[in-house]
N, C-alpha and C. Protein backbone atom coordinates (compact mmCIF):
# COMPACT_ATOMS: atom_id res chain seq x y z
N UNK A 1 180.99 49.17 -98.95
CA UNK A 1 181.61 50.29 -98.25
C UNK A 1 181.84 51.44 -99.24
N UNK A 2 181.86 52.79 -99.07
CA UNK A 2 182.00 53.33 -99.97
C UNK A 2 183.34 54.06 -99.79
N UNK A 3 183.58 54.49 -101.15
CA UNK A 3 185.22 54.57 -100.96
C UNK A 3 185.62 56.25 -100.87
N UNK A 4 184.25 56.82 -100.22
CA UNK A 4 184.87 58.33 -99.32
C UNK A 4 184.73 58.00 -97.72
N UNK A 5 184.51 57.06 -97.41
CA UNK A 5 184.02 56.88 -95.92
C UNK A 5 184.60 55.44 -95.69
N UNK A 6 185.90 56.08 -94.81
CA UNK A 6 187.22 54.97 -93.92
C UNK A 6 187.13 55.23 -92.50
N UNK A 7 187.74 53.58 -91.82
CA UNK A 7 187.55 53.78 -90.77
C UNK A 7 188.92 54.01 -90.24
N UNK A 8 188.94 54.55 -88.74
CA UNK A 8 190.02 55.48 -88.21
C UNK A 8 190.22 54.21 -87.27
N UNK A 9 191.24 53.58 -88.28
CA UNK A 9 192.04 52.14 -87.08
C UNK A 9 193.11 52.51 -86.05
N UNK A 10 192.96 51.98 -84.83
CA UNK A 10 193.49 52.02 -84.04
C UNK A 10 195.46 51.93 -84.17
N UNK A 11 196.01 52.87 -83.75
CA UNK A 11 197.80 52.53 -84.19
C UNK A 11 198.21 50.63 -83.64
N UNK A 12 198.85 50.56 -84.38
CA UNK A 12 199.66 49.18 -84.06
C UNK A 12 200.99 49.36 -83.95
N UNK A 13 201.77 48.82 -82.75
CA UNK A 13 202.85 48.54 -82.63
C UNK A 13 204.16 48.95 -84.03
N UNK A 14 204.99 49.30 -84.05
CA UNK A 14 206.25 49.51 -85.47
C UNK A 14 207.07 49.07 -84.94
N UNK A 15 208.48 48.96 -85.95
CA UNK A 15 209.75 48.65 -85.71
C UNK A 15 210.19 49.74 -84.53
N UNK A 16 209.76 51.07 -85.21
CA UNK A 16 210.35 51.85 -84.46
C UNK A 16 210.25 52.34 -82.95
N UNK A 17 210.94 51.75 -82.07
CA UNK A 17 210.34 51.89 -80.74
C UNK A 17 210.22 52.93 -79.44
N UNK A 18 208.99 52.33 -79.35
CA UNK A 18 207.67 53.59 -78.97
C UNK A 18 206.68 54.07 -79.51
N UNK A 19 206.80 53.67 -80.75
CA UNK A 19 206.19 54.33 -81.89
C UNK A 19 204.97 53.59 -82.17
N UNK A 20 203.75 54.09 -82.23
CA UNK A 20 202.79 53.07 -82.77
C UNK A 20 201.77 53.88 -83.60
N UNK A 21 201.35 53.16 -85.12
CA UNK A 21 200.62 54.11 -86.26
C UNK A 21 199.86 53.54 -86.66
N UNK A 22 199.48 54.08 -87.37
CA UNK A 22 197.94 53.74 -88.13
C UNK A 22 197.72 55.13 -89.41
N UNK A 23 197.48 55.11 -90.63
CA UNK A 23 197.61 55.33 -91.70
C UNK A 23 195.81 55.53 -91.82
N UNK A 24 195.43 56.85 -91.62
CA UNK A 24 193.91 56.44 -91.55
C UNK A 24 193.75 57.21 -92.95
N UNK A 25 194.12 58.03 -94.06
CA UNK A 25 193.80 58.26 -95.52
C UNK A 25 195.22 58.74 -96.28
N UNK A 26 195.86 58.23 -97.13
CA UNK A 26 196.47 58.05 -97.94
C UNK A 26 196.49 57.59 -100.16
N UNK A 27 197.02 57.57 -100.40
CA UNK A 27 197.54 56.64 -101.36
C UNK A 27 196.24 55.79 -101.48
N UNK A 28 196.02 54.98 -100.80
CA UNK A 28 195.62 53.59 -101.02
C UNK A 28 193.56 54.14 -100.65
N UNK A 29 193.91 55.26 -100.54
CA UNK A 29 191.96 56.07 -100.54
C UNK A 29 192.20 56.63 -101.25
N UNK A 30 192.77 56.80 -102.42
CA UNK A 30 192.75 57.87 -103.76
C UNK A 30 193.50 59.24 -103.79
N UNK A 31 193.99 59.57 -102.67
CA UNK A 31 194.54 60.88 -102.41
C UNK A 31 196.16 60.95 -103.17
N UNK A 32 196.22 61.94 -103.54
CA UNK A 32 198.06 62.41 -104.45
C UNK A 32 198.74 63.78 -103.53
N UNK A 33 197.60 64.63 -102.39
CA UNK A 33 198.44 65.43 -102.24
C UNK A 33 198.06 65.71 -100.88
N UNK A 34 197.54 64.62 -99.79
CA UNK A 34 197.18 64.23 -98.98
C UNK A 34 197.20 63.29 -97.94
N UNK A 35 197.75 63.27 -96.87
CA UNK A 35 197.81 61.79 -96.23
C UNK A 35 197.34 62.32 -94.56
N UNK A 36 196.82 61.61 -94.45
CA UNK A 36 196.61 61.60 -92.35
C UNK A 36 197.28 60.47 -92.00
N UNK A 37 197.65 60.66 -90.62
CA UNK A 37 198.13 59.70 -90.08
C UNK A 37 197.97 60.05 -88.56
N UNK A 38 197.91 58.74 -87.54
CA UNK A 38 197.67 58.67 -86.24
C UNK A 38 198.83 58.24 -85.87
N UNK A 39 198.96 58.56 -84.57
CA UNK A 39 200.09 58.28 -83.75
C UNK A 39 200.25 58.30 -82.24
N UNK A 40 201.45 57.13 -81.41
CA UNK A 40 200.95 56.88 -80.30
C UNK A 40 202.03 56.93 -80.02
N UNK A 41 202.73 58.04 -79.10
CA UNK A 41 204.31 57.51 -78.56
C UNK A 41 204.48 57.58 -77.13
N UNK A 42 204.70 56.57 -76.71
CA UNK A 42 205.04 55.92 -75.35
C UNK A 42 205.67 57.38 -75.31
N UNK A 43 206.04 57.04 -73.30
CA UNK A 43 206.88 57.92 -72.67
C UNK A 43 207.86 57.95 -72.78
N UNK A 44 208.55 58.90 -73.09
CA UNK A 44 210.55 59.07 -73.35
C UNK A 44 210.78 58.98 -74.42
N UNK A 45 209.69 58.42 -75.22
CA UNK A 45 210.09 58.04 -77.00
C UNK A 45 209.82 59.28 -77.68
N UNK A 46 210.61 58.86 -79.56
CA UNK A 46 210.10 59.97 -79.69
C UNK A 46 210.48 59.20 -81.44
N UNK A 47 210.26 60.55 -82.37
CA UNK A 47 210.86 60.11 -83.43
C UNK A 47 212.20 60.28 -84.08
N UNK A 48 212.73 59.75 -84.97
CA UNK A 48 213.86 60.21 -85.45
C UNK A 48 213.68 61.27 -85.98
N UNK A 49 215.24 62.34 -85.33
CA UNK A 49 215.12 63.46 -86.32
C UNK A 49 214.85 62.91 -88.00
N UNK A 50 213.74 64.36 -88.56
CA UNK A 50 213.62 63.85 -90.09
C UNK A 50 212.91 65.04 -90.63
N UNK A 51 212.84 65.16 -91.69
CA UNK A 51 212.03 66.26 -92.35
C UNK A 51 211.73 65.26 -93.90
N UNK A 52 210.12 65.97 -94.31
CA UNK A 52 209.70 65.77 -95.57
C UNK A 52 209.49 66.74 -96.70
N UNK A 53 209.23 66.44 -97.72
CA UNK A 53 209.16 67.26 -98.94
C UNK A 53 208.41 68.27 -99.41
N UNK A 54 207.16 68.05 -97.61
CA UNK A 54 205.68 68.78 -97.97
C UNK A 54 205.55 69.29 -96.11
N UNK A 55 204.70 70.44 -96.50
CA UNK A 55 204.50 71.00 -95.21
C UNK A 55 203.39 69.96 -94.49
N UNK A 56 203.75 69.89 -92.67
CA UNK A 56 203.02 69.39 -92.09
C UNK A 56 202.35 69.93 -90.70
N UNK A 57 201.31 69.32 -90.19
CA UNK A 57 200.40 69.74 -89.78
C UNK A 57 200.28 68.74 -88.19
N UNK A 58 200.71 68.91 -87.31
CA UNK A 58 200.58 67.75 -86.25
C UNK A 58 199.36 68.47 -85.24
N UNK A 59 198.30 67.70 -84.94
CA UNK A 59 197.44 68.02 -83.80
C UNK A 59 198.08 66.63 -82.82
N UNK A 60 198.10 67.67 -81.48
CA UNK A 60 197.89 67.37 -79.94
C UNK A 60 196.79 66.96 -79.87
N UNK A 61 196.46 65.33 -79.29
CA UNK A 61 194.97 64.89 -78.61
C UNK A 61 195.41 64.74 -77.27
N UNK A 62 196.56 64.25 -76.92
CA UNK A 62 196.65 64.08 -75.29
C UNK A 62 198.07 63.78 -75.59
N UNK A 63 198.43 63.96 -74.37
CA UNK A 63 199.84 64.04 -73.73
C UNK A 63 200.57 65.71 -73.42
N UNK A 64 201.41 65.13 -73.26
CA UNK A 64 203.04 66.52 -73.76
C UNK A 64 204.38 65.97 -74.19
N UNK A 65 204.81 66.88 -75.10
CA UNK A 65 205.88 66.27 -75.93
C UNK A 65 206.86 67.62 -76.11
N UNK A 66 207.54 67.51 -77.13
CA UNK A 66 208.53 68.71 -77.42
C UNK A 66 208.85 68.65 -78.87
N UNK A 67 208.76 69.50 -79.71
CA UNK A 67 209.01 69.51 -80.34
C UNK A 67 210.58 70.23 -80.85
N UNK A 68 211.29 69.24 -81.49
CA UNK A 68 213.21 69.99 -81.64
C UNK A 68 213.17 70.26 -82.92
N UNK A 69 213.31 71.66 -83.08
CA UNK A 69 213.95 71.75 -84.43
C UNK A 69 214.93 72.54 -84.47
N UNK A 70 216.53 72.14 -84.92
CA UNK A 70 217.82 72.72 -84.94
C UNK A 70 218.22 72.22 -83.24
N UNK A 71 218.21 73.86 -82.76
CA UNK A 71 218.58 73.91 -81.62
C UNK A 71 217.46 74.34 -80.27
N UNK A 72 216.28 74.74 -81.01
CA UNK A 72 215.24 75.20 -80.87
C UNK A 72 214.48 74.17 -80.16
N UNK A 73 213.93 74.29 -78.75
CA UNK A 73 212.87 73.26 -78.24
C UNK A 73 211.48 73.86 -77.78
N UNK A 74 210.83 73.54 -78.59
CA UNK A 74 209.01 73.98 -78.29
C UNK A 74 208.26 72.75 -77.46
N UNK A 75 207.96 72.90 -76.44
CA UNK A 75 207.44 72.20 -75.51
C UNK A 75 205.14 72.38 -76.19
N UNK A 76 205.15 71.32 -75.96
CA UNK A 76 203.37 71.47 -76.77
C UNK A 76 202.67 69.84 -76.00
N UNK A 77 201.27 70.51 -75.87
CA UNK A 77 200.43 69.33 -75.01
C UNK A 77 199.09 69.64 -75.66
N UNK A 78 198.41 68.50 -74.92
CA UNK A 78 196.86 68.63 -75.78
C UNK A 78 196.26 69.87 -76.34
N UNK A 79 195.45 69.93 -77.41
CA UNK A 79 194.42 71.02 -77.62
C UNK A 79 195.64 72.05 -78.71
N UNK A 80 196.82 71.69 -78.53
CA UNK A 80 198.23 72.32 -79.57
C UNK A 80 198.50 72.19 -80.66
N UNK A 81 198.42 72.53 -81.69
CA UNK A 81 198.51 72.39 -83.54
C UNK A 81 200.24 72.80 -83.45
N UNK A 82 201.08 71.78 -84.41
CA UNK A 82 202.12 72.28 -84.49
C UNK A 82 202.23 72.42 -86.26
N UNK A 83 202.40 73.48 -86.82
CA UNK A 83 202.83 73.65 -88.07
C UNK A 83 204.31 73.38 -88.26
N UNK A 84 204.47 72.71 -89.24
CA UNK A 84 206.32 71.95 -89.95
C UNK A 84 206.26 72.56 -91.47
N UNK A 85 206.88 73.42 -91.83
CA UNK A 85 207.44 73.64 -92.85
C UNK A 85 208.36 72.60 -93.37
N UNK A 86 207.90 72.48 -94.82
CA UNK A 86 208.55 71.33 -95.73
C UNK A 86 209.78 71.43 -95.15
N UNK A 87 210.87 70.57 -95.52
CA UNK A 87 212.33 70.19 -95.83
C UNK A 87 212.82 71.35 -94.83
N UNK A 88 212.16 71.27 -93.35
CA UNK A 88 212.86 71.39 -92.19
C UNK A 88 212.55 70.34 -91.18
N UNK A 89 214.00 70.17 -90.91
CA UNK A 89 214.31 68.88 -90.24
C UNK A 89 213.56 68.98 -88.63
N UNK A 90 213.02 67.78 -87.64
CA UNK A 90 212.37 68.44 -87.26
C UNK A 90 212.60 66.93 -86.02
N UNK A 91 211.88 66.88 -84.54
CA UNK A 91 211.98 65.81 -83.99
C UNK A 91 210.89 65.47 -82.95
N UNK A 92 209.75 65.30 -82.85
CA UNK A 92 208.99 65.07 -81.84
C UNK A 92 209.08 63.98 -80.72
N UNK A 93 209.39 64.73 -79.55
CA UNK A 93 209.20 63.53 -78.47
C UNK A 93 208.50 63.40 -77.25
N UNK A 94 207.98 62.33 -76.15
CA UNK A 94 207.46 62.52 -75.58
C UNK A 94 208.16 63.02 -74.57
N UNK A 95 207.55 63.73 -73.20
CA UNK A 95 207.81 63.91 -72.25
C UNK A 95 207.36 64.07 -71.09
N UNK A 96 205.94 63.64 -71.29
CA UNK A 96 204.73 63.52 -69.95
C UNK A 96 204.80 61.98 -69.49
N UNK A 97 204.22 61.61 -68.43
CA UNK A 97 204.22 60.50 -68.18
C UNK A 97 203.36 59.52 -68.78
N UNK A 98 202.50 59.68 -69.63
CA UNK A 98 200.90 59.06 -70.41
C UNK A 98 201.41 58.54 -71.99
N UNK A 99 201.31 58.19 -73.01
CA UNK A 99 201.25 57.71 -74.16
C UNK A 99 200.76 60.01 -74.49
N UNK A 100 201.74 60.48 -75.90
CA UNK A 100 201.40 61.17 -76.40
C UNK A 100 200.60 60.60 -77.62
N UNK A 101 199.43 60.76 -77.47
CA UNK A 101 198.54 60.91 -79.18
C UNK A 101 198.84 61.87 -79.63
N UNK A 102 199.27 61.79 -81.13
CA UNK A 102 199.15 63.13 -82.28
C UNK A 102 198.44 62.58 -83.82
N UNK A 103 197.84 63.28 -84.49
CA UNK A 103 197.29 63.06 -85.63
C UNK A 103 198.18 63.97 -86.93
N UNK A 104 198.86 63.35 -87.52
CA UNK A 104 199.66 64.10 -88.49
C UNK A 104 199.00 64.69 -89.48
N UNK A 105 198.67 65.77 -90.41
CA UNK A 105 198.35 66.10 -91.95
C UNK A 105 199.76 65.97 -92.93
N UNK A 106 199.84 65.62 -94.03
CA UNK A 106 200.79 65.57 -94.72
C UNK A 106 200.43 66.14 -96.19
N UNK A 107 200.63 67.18 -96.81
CA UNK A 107 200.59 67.81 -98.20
C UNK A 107 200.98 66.59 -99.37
N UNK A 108 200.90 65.67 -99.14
CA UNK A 108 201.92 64.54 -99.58
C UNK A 108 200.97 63.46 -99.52
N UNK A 109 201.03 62.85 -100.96
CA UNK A 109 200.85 61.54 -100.67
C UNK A 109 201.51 60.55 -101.87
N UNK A 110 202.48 59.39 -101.55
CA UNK A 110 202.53 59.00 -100.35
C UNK A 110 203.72 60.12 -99.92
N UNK A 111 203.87 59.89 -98.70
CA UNK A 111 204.57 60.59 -98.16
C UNK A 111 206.16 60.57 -97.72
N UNK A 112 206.87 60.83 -98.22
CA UNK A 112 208.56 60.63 -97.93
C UNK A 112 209.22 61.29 -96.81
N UNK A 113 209.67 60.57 -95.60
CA UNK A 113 210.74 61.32 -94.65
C UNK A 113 212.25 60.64 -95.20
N UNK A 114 212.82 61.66 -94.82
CA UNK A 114 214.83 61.84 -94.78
C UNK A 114 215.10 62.06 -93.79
N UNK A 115 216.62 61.31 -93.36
CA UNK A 115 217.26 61.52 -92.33
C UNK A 115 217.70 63.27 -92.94
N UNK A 116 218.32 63.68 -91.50
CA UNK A 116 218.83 64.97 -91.31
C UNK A 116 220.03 65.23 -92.54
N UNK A 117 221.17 64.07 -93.00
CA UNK A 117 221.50 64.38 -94.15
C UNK A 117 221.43 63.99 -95.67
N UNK A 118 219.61 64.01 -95.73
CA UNK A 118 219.16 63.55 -96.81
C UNK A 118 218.69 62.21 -97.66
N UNK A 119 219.26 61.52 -96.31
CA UNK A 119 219.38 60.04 -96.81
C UNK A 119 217.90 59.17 -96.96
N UNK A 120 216.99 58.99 -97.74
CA UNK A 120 215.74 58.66 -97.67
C UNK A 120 215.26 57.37 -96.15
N UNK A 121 214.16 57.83 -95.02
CA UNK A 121 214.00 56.91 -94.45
C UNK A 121 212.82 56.31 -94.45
N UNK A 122 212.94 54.90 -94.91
CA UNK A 122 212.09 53.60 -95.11
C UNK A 122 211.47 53.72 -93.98
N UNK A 123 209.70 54.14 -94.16
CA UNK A 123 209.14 54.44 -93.05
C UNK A 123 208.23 52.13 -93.33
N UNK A 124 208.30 52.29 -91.99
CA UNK A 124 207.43 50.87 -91.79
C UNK A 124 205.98 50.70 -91.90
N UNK A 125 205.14 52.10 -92.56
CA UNK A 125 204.13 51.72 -92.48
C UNK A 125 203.67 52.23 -93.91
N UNK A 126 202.52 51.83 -94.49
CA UNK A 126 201.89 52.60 -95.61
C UNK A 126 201.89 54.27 -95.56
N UNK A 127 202.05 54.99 -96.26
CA UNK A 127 201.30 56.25 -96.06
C UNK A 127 200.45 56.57 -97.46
């Protein structure tokens, strides 16, 4: 296999519920300032508020969700790029009736989220 060409595994189930990921280039493919990641969140779910150290990059493949940041709610559905500025705290959730897919970019690798007051959160999957 060669080690520029990975395959894009399907998300699996997490602790965190609703939540299902998959880690498709990171760390563990040679990257230091880089990570992708896939993502699957059931209906009503969403993530914990959190912000990271590096600006991020979320593409819409299907669903609708909302994006919270502060007090601020941006509503976004397929075909939608959401840009995240580093070390703003931030919360994506679903709100259509279907599984939202999103594909994360991360400036970062590996990649670190914090709760809202700083407190480092132990993500359950590789990045």
């Amino acid at each position: 296999m060669s080690p520029y060409v990975h395959p894009q595994g399907q998300p699996e189930p997490t602790p965190i519920p609703g939540i299902a990921h998959a880690t498709w280039a990171g760390q563990a493919e040679g990257l230091s300032q880089l990570s992708v990641w896939r993502q699957t969140l059931a209906p009503g779910s969403g993530t914990p508020p959190h912000h990271h150290d590096c600006d991020e990059i979320v593409l819409c493949e299907a669903g609708a969700g909302e994006l919270r940041i502060g007090d601020e709610v941006h509503p976004f559905g397929a075909g939608q790029t959401l840009s995240l500025p580093g070390h703003r705290a931030h919360q994506i959730v679903n709100t259509g009736p279907v599984p939202l897919e999103i594909v994360g970019v991360f400036a970062q690798s590996p990649v670190r989220a914090y709760l809202p007051d700083g407190q480092l959160l132990a993500l359950p999957w590789r990045s």
